[in-house]
PDB file of N, CA and C in Angstrom:
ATOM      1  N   UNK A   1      -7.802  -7.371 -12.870  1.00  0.00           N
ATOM      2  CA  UNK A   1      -7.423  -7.753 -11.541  1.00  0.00           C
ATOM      3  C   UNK A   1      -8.663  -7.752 -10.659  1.00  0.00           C
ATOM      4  N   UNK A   2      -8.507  -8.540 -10.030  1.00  0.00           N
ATOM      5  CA  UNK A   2      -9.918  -8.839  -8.720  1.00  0.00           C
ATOM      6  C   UNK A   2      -9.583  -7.606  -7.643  1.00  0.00           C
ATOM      7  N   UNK A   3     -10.859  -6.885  -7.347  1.00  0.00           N
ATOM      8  CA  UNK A   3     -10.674  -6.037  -6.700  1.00  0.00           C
ATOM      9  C   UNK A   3     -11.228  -6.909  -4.927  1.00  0.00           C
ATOM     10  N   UNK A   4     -10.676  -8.311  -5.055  1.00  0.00           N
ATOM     11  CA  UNK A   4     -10.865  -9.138  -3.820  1.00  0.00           C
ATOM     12  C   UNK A   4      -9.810  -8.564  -2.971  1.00  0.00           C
ATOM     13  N   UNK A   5     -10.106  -8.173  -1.652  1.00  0.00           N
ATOM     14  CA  UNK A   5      -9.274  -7.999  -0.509  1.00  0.00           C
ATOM     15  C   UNK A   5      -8.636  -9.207   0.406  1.00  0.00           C
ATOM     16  N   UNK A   6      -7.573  -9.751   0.523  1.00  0.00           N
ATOM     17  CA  UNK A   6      -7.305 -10.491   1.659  1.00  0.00           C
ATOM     18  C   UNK A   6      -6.868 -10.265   3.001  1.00  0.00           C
ATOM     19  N   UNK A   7      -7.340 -10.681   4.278  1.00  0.00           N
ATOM     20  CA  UNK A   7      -6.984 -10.071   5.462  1.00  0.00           C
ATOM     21  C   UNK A   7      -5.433 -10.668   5.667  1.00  0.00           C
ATOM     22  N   UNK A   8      -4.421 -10.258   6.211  1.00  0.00           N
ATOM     23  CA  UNK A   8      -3.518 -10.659   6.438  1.00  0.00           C
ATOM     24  C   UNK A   8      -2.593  -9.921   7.406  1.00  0.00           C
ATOM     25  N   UNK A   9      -2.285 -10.990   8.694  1.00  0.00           N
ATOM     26  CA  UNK A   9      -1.885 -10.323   9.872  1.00  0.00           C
ATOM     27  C   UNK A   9      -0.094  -9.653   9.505  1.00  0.00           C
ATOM     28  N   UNK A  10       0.091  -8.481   9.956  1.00  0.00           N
ATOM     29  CA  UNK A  10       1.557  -7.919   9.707  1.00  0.00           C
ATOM     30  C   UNK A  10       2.159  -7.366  11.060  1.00  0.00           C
ATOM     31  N   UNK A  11       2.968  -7.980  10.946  1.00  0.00           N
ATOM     32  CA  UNK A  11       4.210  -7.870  12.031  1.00  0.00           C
ATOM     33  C   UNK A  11       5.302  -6.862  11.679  1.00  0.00           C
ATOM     34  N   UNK A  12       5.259  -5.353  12.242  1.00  0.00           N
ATOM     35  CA  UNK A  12       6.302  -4.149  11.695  1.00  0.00           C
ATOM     36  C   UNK A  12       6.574  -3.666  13.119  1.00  0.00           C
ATOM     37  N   UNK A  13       7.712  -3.243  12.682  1.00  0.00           N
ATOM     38  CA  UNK A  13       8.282  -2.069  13.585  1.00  0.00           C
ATOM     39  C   UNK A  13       7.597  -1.390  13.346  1.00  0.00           C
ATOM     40  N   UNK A  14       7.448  -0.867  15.278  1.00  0.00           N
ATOM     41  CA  UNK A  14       6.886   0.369  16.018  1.00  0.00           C
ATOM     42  C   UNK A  14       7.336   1.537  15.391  1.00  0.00           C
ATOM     43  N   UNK A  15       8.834   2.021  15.303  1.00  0.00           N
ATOM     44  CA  UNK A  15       8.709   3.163  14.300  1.00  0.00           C
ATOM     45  C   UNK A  15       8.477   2.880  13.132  1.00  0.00           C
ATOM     46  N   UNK A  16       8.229   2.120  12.144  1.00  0.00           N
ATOM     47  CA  UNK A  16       7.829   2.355  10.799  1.00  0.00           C
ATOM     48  C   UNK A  16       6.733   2.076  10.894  1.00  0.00           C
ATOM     49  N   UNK A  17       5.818   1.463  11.943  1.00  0.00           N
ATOM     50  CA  UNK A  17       4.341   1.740  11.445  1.00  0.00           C
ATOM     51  C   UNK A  17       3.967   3.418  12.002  1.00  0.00           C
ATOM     52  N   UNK A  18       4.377   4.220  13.073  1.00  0.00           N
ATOM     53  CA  UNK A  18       4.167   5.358  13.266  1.00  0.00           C
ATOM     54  C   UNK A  18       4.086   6.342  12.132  1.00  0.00           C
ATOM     55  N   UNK A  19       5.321   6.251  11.497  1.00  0.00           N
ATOM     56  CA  UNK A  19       6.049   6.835  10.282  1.00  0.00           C
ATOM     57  C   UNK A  19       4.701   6.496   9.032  1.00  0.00           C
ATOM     58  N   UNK A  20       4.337   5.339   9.022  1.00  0.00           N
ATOM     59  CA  UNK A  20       3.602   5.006   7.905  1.00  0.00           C
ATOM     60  C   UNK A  20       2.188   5.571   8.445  1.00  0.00           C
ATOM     61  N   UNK A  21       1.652   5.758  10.054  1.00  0.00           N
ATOM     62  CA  UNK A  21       0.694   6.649  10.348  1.00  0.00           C
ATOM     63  C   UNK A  21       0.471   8.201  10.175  1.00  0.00           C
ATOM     64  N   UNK A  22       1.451   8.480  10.852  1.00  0.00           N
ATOM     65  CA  UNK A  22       1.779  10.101   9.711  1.00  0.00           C
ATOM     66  C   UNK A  22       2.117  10.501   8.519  1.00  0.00           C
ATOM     67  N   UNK A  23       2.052   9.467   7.763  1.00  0.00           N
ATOM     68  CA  UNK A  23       2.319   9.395   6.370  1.00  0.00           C
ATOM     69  C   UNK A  23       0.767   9.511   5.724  1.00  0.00           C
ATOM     70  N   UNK A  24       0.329   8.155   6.317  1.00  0.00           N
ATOM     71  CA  UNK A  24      -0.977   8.228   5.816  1.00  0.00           C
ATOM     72  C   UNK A  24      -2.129   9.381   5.978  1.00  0.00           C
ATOM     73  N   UNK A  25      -1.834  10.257   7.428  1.00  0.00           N
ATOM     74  CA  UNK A  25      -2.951  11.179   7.667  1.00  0.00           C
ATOM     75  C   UNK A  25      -2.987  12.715   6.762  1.00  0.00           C
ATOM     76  N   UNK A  26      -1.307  12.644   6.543  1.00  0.00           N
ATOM     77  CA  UNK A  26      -0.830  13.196   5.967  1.00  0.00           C
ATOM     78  C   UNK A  26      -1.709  13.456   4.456  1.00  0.00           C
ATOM     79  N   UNK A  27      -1.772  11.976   4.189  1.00  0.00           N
ATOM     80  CA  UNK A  27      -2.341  12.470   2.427  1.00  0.00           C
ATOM     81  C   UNK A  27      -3.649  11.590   2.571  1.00  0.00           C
ATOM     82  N   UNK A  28      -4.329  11.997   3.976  1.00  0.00           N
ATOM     83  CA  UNK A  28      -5.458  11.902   4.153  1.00  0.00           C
ATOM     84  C   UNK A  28      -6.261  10.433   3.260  1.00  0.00           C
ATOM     85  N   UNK A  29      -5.046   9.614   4.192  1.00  0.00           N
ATOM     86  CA  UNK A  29      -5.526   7.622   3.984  1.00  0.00           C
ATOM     87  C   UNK A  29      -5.648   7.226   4.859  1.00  0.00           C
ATOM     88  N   UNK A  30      -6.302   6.240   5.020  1.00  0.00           N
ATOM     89  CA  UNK A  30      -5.989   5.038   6.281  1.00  0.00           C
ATOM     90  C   UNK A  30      -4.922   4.550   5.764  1.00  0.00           C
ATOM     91  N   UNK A  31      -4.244   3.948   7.315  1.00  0.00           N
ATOM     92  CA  UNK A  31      -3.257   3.442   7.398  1.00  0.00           C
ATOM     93  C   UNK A  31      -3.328   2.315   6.462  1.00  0.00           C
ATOM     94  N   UNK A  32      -4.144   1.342   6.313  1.00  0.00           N
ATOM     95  CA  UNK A  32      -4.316   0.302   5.460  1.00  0.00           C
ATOM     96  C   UNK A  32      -4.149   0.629   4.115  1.00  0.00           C
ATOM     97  N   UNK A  33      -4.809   1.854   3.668  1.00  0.00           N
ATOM     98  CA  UNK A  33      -4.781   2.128   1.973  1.00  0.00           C
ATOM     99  C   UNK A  33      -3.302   2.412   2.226  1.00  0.00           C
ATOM    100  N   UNK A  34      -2.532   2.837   2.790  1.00  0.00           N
ATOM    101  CA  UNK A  34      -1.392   3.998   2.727  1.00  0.00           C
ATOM    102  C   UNK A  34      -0.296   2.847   2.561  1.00  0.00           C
ATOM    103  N   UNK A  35      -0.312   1.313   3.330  1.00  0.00           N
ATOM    104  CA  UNK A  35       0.490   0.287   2.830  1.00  0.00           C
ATOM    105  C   UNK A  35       0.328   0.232   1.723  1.00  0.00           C
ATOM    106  N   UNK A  36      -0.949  -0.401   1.646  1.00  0.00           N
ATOM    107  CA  UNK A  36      -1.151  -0.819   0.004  1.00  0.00           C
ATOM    108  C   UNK A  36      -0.350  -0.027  -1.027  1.00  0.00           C
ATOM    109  N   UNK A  37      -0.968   1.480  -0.800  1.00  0.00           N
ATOM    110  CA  UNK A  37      -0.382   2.152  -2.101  1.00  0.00           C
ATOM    111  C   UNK A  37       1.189   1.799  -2.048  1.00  0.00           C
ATOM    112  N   UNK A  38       1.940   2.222  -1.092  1.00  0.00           N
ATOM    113  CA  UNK A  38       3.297   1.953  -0.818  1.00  0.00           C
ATOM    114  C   UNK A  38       4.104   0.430  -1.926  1.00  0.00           C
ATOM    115  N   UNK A  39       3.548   0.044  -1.229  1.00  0.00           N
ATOM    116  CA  UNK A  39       3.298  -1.696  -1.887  1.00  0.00           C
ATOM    117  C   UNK A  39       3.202  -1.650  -2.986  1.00  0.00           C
ATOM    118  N   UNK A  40       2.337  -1.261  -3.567  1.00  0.00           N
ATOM    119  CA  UNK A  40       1.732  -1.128  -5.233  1.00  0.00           C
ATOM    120  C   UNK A  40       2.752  -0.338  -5.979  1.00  0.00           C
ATOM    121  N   UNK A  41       2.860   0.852  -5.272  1.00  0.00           N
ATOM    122  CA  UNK A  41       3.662   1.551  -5.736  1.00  0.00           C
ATOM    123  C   UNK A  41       5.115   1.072  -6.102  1.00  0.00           C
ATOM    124  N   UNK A  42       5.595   0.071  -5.266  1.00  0.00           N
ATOM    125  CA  UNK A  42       6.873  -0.143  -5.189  1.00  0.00           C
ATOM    126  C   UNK A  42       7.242  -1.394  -6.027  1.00  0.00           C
ATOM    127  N   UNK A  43       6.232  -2.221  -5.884  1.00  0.00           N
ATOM    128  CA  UNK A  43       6.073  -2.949  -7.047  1.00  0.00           C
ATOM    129  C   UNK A  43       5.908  -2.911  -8.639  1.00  0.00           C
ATOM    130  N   UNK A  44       5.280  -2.123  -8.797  1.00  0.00           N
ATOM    131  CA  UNK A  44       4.959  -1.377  -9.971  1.00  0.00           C
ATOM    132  C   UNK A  44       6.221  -0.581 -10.565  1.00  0.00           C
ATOM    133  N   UNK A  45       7.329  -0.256  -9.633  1.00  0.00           N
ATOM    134  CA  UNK A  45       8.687   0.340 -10.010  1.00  0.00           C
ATOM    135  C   UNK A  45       9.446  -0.123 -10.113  1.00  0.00           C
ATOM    136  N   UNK A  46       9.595  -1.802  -9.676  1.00  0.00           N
ATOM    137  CA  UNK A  46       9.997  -3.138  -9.540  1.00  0.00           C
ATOM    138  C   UNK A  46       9.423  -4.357 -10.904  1.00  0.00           C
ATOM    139  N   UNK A  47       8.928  -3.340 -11.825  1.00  0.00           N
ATOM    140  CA  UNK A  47       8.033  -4.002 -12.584  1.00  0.00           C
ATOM    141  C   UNK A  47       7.396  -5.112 -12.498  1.00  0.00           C
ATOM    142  N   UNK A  48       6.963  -5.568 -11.406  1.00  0.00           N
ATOM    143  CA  UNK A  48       6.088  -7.050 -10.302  1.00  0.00           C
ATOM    144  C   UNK A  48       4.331  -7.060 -10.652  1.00  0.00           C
ATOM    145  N   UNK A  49       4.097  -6.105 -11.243  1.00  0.00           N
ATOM    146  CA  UNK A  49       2.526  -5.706 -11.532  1.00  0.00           C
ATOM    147  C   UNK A  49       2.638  -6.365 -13.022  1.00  0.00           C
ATOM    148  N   UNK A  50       1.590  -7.063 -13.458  1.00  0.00           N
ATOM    149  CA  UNK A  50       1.158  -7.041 -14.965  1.00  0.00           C
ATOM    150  C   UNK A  50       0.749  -5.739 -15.763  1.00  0.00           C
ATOM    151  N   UNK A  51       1.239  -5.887 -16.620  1.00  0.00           N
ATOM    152  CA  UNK A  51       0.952  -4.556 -17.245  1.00  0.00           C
ATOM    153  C   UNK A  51      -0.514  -4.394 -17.983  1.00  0.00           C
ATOM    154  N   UNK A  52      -0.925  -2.958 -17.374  1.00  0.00           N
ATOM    155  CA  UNK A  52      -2.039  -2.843 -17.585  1.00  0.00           C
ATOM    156  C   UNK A  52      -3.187  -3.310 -16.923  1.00  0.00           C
ATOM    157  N   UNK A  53      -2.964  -4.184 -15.635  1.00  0.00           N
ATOM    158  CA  UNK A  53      -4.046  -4.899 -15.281  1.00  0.00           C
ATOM    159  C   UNK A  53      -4.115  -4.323 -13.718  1.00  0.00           C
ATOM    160  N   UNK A  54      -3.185  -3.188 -13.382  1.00  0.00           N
ATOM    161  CA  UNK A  54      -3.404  -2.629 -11.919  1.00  0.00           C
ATOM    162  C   UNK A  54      -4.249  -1.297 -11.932  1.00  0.00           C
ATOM    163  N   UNK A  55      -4.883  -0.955 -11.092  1.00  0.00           N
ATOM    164  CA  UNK A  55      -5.700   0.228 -10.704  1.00  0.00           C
ATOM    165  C   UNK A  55      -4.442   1.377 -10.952  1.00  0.00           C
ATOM    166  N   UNK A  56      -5.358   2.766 -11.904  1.00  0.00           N
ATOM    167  CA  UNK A  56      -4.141   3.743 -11.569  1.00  0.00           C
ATOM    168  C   UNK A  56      -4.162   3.975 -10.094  1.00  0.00           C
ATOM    169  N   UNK A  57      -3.031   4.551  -9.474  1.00  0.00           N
ATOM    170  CA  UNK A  57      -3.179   4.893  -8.428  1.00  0.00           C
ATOM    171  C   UNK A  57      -3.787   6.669  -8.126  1.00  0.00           C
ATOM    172  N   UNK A  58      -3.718   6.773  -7.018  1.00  0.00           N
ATOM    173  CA  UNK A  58      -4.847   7.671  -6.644  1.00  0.00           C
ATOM    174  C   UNK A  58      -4.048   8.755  -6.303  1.00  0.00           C
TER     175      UNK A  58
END
């Protein structure tokens, strides 16, 4: 997998991005990694990831 980043503007609710800010400081991420993982994570449980070709997570 390309470890290429794309910028991409996101439109969330005020409480769930808060929620996802104390989430993240919490386990000491930026807010940005703390989607991602979320994302990854949820995908990956959704079996949506190729196998074998995602970063373990952290």
């Amino acid at each position: 997998m390309s470890d290429a980043k794309k910028a991409y503007p996101l439109r969330i609710n005020t409480e769930v991005l808060n929620a996802m800010q104390r989430w993240s400081n919490d386990e000491l991420r930026s807010l940005n990694a703390q989607i991602e993982y979320v994302l990854r994570e949820a995908l990956r449980q959704a079996g949506r990831l190729p196998r074998n070709k995602h970063k373990p997570l952290a």
